[in-house]
C-alpha atoms as a PDB file:
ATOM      1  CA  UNK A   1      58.730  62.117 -42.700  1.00  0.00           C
ATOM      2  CA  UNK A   2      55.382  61.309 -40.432  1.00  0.00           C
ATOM      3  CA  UNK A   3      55.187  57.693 -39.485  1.00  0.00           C
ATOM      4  CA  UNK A   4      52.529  55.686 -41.316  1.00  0.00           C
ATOM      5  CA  UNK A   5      50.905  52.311 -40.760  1.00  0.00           C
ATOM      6  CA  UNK A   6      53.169  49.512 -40.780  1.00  0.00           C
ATOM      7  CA  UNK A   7      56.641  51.151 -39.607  1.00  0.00           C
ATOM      8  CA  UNK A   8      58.445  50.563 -36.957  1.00  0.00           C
ATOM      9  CA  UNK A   9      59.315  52.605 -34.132  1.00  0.00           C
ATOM     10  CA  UNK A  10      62.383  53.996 -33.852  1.00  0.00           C
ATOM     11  CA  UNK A  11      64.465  53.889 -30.873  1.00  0.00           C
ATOM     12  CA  UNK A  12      63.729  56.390 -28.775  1.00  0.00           C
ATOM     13  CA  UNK A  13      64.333  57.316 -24.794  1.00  0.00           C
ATOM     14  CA  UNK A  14      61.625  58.612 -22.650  1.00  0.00           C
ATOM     15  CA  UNK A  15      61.605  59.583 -18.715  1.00  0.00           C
ATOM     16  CA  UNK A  16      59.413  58.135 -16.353  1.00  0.00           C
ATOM     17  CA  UNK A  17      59.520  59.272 -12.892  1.00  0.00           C
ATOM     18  CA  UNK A  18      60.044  56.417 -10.419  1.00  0.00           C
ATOM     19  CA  UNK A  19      60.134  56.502  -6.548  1.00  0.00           C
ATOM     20  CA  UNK A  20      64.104  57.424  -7.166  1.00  0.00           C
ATOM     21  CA  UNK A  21      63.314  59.981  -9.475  1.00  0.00           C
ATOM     22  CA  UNK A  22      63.227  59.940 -13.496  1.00  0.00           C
ATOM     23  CA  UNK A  23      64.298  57.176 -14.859  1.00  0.00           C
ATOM     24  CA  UNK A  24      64.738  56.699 -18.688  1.00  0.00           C
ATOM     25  CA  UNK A  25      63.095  54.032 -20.690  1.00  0.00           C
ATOM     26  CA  UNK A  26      63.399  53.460 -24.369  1.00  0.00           C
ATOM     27  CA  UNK A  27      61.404  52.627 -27.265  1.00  0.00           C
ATOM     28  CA  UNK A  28      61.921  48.545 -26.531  1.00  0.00           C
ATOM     29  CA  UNK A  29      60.778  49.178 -22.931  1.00  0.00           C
ATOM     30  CA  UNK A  30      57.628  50.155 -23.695  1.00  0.00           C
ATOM     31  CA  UNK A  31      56.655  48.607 -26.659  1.00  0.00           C
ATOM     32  CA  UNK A  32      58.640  45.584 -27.294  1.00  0.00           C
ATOM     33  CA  UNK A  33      56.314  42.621 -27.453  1.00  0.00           C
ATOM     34  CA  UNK A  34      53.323  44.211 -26.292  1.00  0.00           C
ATOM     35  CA  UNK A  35      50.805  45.814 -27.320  1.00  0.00           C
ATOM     36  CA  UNK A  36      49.993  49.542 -26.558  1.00  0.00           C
ATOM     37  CA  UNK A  37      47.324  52.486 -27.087  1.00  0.00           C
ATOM     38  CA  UNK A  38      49.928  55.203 -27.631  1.00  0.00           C
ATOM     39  CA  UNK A  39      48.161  58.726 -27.277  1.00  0.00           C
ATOM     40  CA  UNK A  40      49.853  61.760 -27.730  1.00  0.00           C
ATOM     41  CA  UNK A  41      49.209  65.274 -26.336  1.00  0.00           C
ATOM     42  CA  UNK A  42      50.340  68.731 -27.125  1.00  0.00           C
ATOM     43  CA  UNK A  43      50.727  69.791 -23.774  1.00  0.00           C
ATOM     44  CA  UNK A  44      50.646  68.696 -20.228  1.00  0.00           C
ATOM     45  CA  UNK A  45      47.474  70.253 -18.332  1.00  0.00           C
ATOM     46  CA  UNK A  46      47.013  72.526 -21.253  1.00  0.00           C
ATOM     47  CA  UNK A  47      42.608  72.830 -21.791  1.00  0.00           C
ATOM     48  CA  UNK A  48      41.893  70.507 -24.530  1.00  0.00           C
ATOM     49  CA  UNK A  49      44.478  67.890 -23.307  1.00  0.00           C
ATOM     50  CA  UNK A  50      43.123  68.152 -19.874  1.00  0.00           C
ATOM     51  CA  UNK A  51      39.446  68.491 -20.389  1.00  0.00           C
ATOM     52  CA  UNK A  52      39.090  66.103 -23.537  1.00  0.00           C
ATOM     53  CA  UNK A  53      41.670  64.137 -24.268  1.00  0.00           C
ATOM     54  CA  UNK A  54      42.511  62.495 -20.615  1.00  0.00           C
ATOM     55  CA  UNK A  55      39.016  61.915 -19.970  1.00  0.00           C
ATOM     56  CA  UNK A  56      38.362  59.690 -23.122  1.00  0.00           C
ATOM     57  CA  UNK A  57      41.483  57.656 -22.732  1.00  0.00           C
ATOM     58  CA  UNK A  58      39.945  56.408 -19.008  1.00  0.00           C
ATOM     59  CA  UNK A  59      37.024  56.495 -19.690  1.00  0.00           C
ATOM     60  CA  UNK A  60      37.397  53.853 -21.941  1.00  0.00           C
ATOM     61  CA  UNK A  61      40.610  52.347 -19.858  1.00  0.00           C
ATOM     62  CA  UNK A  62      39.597  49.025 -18.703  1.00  0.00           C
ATOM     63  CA  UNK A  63      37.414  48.244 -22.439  1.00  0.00           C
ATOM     64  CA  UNK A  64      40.679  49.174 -24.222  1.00  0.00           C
ATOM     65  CA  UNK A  65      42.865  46.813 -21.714  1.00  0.00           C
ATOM     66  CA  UNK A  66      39.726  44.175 -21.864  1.00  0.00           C
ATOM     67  CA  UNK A  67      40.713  44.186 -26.259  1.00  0.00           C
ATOM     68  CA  UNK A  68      44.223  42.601 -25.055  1.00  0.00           C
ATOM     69  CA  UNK A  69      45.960  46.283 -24.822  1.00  0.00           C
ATOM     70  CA  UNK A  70      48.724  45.536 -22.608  1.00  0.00           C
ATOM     71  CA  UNK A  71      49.529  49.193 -22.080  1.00  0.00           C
ATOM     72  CA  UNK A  72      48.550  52.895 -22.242  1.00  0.00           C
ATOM     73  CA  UNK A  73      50.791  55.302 -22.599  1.00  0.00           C
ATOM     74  CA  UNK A  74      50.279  58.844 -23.115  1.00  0.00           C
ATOM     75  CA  UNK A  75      53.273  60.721 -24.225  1.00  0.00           C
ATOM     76  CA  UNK A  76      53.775  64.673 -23.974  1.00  0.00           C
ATOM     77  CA  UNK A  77      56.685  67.267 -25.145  1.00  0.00           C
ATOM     78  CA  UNK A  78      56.796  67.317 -21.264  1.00  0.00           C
ATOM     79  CA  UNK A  79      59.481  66.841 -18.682  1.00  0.00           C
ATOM     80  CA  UNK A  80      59.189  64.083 -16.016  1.00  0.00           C
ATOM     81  CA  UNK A  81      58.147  66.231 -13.141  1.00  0.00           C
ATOM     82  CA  UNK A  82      55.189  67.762 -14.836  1.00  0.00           C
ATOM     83  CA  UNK A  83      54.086  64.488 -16.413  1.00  0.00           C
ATOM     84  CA  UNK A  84      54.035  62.972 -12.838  1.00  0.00           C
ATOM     85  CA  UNK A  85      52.251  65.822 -11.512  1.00  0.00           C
ATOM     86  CA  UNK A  86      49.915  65.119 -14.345  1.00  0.00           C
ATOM     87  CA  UNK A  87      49.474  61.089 -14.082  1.00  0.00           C
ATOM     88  CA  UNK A  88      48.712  61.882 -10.089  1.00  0.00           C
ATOM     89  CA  UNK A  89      46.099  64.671 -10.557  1.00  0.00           C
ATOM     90  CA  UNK A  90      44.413  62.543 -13.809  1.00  0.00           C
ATOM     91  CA  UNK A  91      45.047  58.922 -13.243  1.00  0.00           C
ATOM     92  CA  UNK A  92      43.426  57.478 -10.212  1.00  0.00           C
ATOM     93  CA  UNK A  93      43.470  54.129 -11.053  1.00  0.00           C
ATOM     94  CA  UNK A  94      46.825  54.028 -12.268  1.00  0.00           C
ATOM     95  CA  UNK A  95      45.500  53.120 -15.577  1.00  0.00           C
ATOM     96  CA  UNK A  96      48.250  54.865 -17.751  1.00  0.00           C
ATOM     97  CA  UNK A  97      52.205  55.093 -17.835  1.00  0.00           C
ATOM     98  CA  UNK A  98      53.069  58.890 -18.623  1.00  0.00           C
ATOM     99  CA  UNK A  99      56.366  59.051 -21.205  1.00  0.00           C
ATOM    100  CA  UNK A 100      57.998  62.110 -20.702  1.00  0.00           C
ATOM    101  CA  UNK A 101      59.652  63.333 -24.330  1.00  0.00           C
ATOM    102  CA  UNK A 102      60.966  66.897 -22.978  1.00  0.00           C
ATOM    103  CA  UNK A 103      63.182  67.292 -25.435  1.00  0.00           C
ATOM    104  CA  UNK A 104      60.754  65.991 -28.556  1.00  0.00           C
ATOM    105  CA  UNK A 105      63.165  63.476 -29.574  1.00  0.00           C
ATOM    106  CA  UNK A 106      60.365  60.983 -30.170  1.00  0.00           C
ATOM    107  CA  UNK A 107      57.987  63.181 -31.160  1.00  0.00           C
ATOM    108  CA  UNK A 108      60.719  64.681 -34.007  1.00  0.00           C
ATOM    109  CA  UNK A 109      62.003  60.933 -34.756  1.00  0.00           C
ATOM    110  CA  UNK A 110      58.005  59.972 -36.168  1.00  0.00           C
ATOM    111  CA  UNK A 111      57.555  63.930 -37.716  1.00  0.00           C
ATOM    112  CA  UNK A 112      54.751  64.601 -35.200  1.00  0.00           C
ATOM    113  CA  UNK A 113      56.335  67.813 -34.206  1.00  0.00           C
ATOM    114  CA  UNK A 114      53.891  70.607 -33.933  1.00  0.00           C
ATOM    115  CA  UNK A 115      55.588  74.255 -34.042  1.00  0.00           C
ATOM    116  CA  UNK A 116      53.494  75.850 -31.175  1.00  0.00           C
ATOM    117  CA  UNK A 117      55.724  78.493 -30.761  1.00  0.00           C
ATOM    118  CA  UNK A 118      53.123  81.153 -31.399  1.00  0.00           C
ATOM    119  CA  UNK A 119      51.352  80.305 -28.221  1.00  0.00           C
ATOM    120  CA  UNK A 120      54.657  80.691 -26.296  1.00  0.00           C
ATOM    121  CA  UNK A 121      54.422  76.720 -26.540  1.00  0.00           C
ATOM    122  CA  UNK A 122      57.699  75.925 -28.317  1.00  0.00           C
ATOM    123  CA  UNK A 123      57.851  72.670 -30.175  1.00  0.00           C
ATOM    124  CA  UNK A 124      55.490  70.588 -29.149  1.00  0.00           C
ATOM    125  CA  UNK A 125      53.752  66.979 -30.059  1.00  0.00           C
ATOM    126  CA  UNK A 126      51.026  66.693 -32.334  1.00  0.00           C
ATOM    127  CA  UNK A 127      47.798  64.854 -31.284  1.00  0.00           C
ATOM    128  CA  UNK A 128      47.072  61.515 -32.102  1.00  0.00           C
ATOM    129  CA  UNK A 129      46.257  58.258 -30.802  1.00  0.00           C
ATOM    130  CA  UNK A 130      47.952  54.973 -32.142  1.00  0.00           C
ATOM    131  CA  UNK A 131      48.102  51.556 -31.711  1.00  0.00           C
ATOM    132  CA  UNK A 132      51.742  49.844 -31.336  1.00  0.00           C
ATOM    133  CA  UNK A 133      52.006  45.845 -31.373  1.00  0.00           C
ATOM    134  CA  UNK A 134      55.991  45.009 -31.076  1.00  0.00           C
ATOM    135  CA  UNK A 135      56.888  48.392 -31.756  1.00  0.00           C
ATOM    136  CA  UNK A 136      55.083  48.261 -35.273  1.00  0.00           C
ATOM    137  CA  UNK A 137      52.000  50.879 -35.948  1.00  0.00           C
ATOM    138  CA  UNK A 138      48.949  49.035 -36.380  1.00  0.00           C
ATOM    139  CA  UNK A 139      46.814  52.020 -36.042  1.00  0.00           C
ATOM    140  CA  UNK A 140      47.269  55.961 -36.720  1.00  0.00           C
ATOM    141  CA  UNK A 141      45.007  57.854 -36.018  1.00  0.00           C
ATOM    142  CA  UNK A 142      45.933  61.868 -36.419  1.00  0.00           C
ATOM    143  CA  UNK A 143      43.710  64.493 -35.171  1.00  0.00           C
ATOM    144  CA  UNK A 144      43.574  67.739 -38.422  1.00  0.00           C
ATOM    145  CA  UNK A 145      43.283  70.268 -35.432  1.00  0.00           C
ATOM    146  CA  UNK A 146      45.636  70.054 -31.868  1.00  0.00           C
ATOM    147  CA  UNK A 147      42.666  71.641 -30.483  1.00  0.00           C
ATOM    148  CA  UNK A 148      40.118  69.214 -30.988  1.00  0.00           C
ATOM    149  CA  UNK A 149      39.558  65.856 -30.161  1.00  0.00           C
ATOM    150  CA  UNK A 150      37.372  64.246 -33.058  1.00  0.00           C
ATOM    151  CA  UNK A 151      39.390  60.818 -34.275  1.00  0.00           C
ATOM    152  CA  UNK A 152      42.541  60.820 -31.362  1.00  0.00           C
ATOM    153  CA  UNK A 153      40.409  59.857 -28.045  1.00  0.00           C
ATOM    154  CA  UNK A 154      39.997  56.570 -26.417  1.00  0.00           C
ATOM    155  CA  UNK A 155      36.673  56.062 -27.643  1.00  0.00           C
ATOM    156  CA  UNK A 156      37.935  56.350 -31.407  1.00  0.00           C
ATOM    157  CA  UNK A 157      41.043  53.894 -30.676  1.00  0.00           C
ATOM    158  CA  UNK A 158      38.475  51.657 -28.631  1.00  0.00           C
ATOM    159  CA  UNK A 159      36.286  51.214 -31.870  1.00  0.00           C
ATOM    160  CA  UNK A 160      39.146  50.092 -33.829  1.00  0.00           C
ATOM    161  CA  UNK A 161      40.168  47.142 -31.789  1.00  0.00           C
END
C-alpha cells in the first residue's frame, strides 16, 4: 500500500557515509521532530535524476530551508558509496543529507517501489518529493512518469510551503 497524506513513517534504516565510513540512521534520526523536504530518486547519477531533479532541489535550497525546512534529504535505491560520490559531485554547499536505501527497504515499506528491471535497473525508488513534519506526511507529491520531473522538484515542494 503507497503512503498517503497523513501517515506516519515507518521505521526504517538508511546509510549515510560518515568520515568512518557508512553509518546507519533510522527513520527517527532523520525525521523525528523536524521537519524535512524528502525527495526521492530512481537512480543515483542516472540522466533525469542528475540533470533535473538535483538541480531543482538546490536551486531552491536555501528558500525551502528559509520556509522552516529543517532538512533535505534525498533518498535513492543506492548504496552509501555511490550516494557519497553523488552528494560530493552535486552538493557544494552541503545543502542536502543523501539516505542511502540499497536494499529498498524504505522505499518497499511506503510502496514506492518502481520495477526498473527492464532497464537492467532492478528495483528501484519511485520519484517523488514529500514533506515530513515528525515523521508524519504533510505533503506527497508523486511524479506519473520516473522520467520526468513535472510536480516532484524543489520548485513544486517550494510552492507548497
Amino acid at each position: 500500500m503507497t503512503i498517503q497524506v497523513g501517515d506516519k513513517l515507518p521505521e526504517a534504516k538508511f546509510r549515510v557515509m560518515t568520515a568512518e565510513g557508512p553509518q546507519v540512521k533510522t527513520t527517527d534520526d532523520i525525521f523525528k521532530g523536524k521537519k524535512v523536504a524528502l525527495f526521492a530518486v530512481p537512480g543515483a547519477y542516472t540522466g533525469t535524476c542528475h540533470k533535473m531533479h538535483l538541480p531543482s532541489i538546490f536551486l531552491n535550497a536555501y528558500a525551502i530551508k528559509d520556509k522552516g525546512v529543517n532538512t533535505i534529504a534525498i533518498v535513492s535505491v543506492n548504496d552509501a558509496f555511490v550516494m557519497n560520490a553523488w552528494k560530493r559531485d552535486t552538493d557544494q554547499r552541503d545543502e542536502a543529507v543523501f539516505l542511502a536505501d540499497g536494499n529498498a527497504d524504505f522505499t518497499k515499506a511506503i510502496g514506492m517501489e518502481l520495477d526498473a528491471s527492464g532497464n537492467g535497473l532492478g528495483i528501484r525508488s519511485k520519484r517523488y518529493s514529500m514533506l515530513v513534519e515528525d515523521g508524519v506526511v504533510k505533503k506527497l507529491n508523486l511524479e506519473p512518469a520516473p522520467g520526468k520531473v513535472e510536480v516532484s522538484g524543489g520548485d513544486t515542494l517550494l510552492a507548497q510551503l
